[in-house]
Protein backbone atom coordinates (compact mmCIF):
# COMPACT_ATOMS: atom_id res chain seq x y z
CA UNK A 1 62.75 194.65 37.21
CA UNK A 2 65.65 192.51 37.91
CA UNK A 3 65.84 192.64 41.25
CA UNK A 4 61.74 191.03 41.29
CA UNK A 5 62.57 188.29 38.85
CA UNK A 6 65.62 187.45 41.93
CA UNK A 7 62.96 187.33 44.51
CA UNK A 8 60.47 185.35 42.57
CA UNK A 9 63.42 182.87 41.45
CA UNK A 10 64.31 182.94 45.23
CA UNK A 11 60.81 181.74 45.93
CA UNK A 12 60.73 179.25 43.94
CA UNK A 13 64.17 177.52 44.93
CA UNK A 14 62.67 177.72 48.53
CA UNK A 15 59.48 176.24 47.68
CA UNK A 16 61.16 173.40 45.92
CA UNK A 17 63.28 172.83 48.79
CA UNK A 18 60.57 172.35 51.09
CA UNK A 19 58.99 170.18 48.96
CA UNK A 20 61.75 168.18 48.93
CA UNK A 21 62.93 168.27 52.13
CA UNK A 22 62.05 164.66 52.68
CA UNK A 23 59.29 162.51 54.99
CA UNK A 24 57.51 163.58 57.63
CA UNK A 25 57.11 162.51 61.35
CA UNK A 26 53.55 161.80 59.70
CA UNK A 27 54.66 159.83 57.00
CA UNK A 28 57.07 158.04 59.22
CA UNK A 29 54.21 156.96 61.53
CA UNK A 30 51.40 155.59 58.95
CA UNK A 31 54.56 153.60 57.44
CA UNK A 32 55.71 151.89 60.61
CA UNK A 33 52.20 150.77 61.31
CA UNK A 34 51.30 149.67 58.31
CA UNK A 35 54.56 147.64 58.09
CA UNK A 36 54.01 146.30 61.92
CA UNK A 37 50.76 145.24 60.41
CA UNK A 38 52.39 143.56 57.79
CA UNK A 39 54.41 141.81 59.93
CA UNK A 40 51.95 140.84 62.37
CA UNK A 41 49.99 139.03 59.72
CA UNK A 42 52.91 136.91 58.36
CA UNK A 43 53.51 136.18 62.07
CA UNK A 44 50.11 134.64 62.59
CA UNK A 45 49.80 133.37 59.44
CA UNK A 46 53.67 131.06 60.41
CA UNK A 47 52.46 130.10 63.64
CA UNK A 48 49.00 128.53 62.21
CA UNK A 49 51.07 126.54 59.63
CA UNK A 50 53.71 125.44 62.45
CA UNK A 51 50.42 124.42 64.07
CA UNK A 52 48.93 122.26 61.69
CA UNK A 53 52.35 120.79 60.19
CA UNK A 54 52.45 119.58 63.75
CA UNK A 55 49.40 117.94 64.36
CA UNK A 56 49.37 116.74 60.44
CA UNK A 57 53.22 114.91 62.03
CA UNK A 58 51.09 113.49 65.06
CA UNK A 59 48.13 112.73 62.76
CA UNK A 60 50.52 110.51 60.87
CA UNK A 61 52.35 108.71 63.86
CA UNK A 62 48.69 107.94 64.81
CA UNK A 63 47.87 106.10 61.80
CA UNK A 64 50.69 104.38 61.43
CA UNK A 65 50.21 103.29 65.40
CA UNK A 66 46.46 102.38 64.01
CA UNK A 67 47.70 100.59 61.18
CA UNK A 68 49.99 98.50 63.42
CA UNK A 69 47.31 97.06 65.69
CA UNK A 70 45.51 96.46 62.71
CA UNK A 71 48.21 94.54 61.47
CA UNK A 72 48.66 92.69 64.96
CA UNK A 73 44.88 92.11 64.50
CA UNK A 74 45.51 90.03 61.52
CA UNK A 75 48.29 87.76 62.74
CA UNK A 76 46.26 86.55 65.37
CA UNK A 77 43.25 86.49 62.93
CA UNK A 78 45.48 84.04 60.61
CA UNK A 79 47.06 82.32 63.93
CA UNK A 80 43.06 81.56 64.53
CA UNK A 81 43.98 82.87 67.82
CA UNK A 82 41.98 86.38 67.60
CA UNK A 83 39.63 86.59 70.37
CA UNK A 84 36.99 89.11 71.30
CA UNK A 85 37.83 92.27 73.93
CA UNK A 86 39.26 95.08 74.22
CA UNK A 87 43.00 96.16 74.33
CA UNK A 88 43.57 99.65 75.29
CA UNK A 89 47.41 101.02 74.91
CA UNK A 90 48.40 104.22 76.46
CA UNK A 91 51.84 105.49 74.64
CA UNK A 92 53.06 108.74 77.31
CA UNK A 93 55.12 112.02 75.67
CA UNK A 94 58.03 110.27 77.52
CA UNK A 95 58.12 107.13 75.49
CA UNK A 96 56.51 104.84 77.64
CA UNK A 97 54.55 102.42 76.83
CA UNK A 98 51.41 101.05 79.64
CA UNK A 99 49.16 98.18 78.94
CA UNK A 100 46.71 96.72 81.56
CA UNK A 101 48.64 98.89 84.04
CA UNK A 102 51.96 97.56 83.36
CA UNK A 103 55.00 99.11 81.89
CA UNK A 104 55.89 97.39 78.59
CA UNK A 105 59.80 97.32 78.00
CA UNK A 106 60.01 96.00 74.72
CA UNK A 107 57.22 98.36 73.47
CA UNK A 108 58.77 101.64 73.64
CA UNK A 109 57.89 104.37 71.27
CA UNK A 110 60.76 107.08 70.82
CA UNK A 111 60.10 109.81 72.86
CA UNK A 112 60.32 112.26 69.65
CA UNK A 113 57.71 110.44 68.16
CA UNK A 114 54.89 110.29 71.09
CA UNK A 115 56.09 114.05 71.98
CA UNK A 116 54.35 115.37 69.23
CA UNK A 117 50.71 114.34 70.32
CA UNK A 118 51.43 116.66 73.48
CA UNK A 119 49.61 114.71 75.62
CA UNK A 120 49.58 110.88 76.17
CA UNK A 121 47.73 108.58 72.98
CA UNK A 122 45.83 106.48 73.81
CA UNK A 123 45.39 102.95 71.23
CA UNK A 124 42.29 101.16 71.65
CA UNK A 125 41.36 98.12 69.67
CA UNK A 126 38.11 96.22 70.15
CA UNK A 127 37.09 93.12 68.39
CA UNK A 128 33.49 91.80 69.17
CA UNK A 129 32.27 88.31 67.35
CA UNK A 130 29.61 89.10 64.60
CA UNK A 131 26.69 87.75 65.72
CA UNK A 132 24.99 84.77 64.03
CA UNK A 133 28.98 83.72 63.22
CA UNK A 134 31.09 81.49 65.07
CA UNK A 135 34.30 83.07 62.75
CA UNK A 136 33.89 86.51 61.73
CA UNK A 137 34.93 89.22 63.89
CA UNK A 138 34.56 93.34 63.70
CA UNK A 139 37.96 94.62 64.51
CA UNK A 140 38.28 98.31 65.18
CA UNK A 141 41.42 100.18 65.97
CA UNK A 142 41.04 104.18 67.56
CA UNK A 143 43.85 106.56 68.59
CA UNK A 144 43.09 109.14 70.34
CA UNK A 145 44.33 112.12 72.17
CA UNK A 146 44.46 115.80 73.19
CA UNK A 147 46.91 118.28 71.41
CA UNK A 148 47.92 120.84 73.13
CA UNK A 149 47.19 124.66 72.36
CA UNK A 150 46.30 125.82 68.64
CA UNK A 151 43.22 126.17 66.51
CA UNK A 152 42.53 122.50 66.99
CA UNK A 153 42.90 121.86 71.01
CA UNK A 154 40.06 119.33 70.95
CA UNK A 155 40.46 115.91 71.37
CA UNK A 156 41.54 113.96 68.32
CA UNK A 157 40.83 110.31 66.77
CA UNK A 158 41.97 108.43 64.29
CA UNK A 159 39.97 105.25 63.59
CA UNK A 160 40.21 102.18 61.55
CA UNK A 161 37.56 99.80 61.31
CA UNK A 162 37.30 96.01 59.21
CA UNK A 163 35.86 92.25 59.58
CA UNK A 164 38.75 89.34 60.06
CA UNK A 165 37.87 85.61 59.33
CA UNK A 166 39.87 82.89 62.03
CA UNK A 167 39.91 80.27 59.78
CA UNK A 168 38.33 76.80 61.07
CA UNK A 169 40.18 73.48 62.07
């Protein structure tokens, strides 16, 4: 009886060696595309939150470009020089600045800045008289443009919107 408990024992150590061999082609397989997956998700998931930290950047330069012509607004407002129209600015990715046409040299906006819109912005401030008043205008200040791929590829505004009294003589 030996010589049978050998042979079982040999069994046994070959079994266990099987077992243990190591992975599969199988096993290989499942784990690279579950990992590529993986991967694939954090991918997406980066280039949504480049996305929006971008436009949130070009979001900002918009208000504070809003904010600006709002403050210009005022001046005049407190000059008693505000009249009613409309004054649209177009700011280009290259850092020019156009209003009425014309090139304005002293108005540049660093290319970095403007860049991040995309596309060119577009500043648009309208004041109308309120009517009944010979003193009280509406002053309202939009920026506006068109970013370029990502979830939000439609057209963009930021607005701004109060009354300014010109004080009397």
């Amino acid at each position: 009886m030996p010589k049978a408990d050998a042979i079982a024992d040999m069994k046994h150590v070959r079994l266990r060696r099987r077992s243990d061999a190591g992975t599969t082609l199988a096993e290989l397989l499942v784990a690279a595309v579950f990992s590529a997956a993986a991967i694939g998700g954090i991918l997406s998931a980066t280039a949504t939150a480049v996305n929006r930290i971008q436009l949130m950047n070009a979001r900002a330069i918009a208000v504070s470009l809003v904010q600006d012509q709002m403050e210009c607004a005022h001046v005049s407002a407190r000059m008693g020089v505000l009249t009613a129209g409309t004054r649209n600015i177009t700011f280009a990715p290259s850092g020019a600045v156009m209003a009425l046409g014309q090139t304005l040299a002293g108005d540049r906006v660093p290319p970095a800045a403007t860049g991040k819109f995309g596309a060119t912005l577009v500043l648009t401030r309208t004041t109308t008289l309120e009517v009944g008043t010979t003193d009280i205008f509406k002053v309202v200040v939009t920026a506006s443009w068109k970013p370029t791929g990502g979830p939000d590829s439609g057209k963009t505004l930021v607005s701004a919107e109060t009354y300014m009294r010109v004080p009397c003589d």
